[in-house]
C-alpha atoms as a PDB file:
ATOM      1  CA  UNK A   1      96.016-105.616 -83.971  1.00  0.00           C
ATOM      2  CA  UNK A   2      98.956-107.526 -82.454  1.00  0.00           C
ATOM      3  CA  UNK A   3     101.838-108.069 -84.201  1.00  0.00           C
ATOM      4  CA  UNK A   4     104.014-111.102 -84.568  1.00  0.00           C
ATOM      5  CA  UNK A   5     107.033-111.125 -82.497  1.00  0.00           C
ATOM      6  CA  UNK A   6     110.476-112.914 -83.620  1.00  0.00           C
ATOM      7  CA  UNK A   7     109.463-115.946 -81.485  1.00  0.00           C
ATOM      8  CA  UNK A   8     106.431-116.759 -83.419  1.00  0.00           C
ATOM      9  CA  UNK A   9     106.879-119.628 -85.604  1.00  0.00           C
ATOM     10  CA  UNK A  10     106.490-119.876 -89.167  1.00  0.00           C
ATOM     11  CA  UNK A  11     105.476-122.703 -91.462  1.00  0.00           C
ATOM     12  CA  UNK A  12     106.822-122.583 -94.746  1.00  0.00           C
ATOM     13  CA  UNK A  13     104.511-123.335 -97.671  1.00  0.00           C
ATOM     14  CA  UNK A  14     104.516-123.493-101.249  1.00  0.00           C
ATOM     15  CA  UNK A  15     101.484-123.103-103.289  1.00  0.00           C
ATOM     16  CA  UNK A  16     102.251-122.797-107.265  1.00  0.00           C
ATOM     17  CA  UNK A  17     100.104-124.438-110.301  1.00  0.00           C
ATOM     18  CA  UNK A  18      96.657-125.270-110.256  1.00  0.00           C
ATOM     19  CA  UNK A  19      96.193-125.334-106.229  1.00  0.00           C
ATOM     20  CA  UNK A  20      97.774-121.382-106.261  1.00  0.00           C
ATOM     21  CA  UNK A  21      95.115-120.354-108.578  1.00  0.00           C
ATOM     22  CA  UNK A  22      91.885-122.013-107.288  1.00  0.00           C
ATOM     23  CA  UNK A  23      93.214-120.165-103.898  1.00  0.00           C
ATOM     24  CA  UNK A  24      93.412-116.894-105.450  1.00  0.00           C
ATOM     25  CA  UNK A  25      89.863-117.379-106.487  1.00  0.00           C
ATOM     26  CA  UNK A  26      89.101-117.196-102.620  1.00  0.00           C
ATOM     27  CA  UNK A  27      91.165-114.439-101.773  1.00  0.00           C
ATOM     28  CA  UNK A  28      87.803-111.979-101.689  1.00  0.00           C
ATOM     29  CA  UNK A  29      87.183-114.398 -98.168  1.00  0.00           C
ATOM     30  CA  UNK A  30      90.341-113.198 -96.340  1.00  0.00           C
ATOM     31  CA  UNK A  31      89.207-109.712 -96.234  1.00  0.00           C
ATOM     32  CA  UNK A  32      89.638-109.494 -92.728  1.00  0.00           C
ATOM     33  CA  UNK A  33      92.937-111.276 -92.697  1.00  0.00           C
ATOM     34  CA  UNK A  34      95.306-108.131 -91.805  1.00  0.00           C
ATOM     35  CA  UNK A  35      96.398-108.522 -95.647  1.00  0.00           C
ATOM     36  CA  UNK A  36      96.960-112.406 -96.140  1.00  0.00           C
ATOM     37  CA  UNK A  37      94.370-111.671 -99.400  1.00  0.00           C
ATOM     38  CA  UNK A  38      96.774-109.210-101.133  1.00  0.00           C
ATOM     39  CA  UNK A  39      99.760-111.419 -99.855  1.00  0.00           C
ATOM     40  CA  UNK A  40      98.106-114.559-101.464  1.00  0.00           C
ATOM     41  CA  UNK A  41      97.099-112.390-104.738  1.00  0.00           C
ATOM     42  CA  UNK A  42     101.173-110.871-105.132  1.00  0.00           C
ATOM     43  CA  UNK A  43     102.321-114.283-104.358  1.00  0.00           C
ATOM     44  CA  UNK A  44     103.448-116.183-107.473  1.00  0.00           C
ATOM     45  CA  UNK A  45     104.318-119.539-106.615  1.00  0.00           C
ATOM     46  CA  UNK A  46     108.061-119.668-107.111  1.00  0.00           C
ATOM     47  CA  UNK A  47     109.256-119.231-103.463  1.00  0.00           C
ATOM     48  CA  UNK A  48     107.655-120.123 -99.939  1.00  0.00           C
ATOM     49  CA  UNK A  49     105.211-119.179 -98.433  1.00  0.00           C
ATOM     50  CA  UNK A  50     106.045-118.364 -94.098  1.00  0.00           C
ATOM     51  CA  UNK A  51     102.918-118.405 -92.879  1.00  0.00           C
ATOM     52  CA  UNK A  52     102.007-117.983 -89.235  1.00  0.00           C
ATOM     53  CA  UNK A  53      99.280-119.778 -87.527  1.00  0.00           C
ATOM     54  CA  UNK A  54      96.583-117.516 -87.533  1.00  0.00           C
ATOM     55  CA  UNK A  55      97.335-117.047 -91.743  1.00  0.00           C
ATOM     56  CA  UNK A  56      96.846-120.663 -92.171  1.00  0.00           C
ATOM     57  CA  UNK A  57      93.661-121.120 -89.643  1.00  0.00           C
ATOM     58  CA  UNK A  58      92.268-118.901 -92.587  1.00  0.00           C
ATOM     59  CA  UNK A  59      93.071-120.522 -95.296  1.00  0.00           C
ATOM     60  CA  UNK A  60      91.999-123.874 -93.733  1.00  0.00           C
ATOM     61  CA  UNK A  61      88.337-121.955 -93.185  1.00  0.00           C
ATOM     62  CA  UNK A  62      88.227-120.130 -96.350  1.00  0.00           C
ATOM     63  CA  UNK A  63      89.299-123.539 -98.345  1.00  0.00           C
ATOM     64  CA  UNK A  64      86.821-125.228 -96.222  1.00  0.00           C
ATOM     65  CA  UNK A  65      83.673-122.721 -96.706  1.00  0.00           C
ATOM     66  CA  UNK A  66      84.458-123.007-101.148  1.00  0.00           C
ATOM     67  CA  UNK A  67      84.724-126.789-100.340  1.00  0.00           C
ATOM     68  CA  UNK A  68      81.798-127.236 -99.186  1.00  0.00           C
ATOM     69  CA  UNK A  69      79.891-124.729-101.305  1.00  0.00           C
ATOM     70  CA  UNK A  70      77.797-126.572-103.908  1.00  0.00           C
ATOM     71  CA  UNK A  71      77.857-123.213-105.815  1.00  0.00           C
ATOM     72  CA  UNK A  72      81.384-122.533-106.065  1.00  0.00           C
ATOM     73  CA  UNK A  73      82.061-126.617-106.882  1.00  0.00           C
ATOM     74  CA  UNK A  74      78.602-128.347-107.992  1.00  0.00           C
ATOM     75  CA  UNK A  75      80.762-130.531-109.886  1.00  0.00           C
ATOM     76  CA  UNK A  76      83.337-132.238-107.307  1.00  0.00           C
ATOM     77  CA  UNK A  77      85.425-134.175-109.912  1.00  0.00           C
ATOM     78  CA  UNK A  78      86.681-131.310-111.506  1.00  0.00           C
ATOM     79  CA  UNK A  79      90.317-130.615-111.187  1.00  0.00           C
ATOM     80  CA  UNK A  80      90.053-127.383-109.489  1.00  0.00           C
ATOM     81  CA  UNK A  81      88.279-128.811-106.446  1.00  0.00           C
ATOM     82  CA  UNK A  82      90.880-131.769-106.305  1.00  0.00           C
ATOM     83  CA  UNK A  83      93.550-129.133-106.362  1.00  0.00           C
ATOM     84  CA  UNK A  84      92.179-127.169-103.441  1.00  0.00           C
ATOM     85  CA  UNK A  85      91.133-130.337-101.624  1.00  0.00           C
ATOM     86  CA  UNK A  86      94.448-131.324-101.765  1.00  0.00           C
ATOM     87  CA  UNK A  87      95.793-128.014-100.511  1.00  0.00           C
ATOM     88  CA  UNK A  88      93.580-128.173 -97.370  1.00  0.00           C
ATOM     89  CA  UNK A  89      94.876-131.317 -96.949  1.00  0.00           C
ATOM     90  CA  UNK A  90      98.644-130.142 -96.899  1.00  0.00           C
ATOM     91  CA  UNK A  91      97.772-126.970 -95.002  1.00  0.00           C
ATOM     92  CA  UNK A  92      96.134-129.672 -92.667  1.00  0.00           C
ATOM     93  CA  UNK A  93      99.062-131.592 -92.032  1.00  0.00           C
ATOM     94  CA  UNK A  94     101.622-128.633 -92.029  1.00  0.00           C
ATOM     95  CA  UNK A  95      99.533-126.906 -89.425  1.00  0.00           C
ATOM     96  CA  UNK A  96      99.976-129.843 -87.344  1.00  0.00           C
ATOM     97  CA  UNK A  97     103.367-130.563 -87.858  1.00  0.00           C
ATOM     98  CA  UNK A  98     104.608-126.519 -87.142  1.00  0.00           C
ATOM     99  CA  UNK A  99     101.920-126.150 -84.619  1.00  0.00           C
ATOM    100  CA  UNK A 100     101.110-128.875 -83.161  1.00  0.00           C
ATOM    101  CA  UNK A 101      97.402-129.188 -83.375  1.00  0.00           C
ATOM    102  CA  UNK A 102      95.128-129.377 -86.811  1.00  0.00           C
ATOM    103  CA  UNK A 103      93.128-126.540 -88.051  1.00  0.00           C
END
């Protein structure tokens, strides 16, 4: 595993309410993630988030997979899936603004 050196860049996020919780639903997804699933479960909403790139490629796939997963949301006007779809497109748009490129 490599580990992040001081130079790698960071994107701030905050995830609280209804978007933090649908996410924690996923965290069983991130198992591989080098521990961005017990990072995401601990987290409680209240400060930031730094997450590096390869934290929020994940999320954008994990979010992505339950998106698109007629089991997890048969029902796509319910407000959990509007909560996550609008956290994928945040993470979206902060990926590309700290990274320069979308996920």
């Amino acid at each position: 595993m490599i580990k992040p050196s001081s130079g790698d860049k960071k994107a701030p996020i905050l995830i609280a309410g209804e978007e933090l919780s649908e996410l924690k639903r996923m965290t069983w997804q991130m198992a591989d993630a080098f521990g961005l699933d017990s990072r995401i479960n601990k987290y409680q909403g209240k400060r930031a988030l730094a997450l590096h790139s390869w934290d929020l490629e994940c999320l954008l796939a994990v979010i992505d997979n339950a998106l698109n997963d007629s089991n997890e949301y048969p029902d796509r006007s319910t407000s959990g899936y509007k909560a996550l779809a609008k956290l994928y497109r945040r993470l979206q748009c902060e990926h590309h603004k700290v990274f320069g490129r979308e996920g």
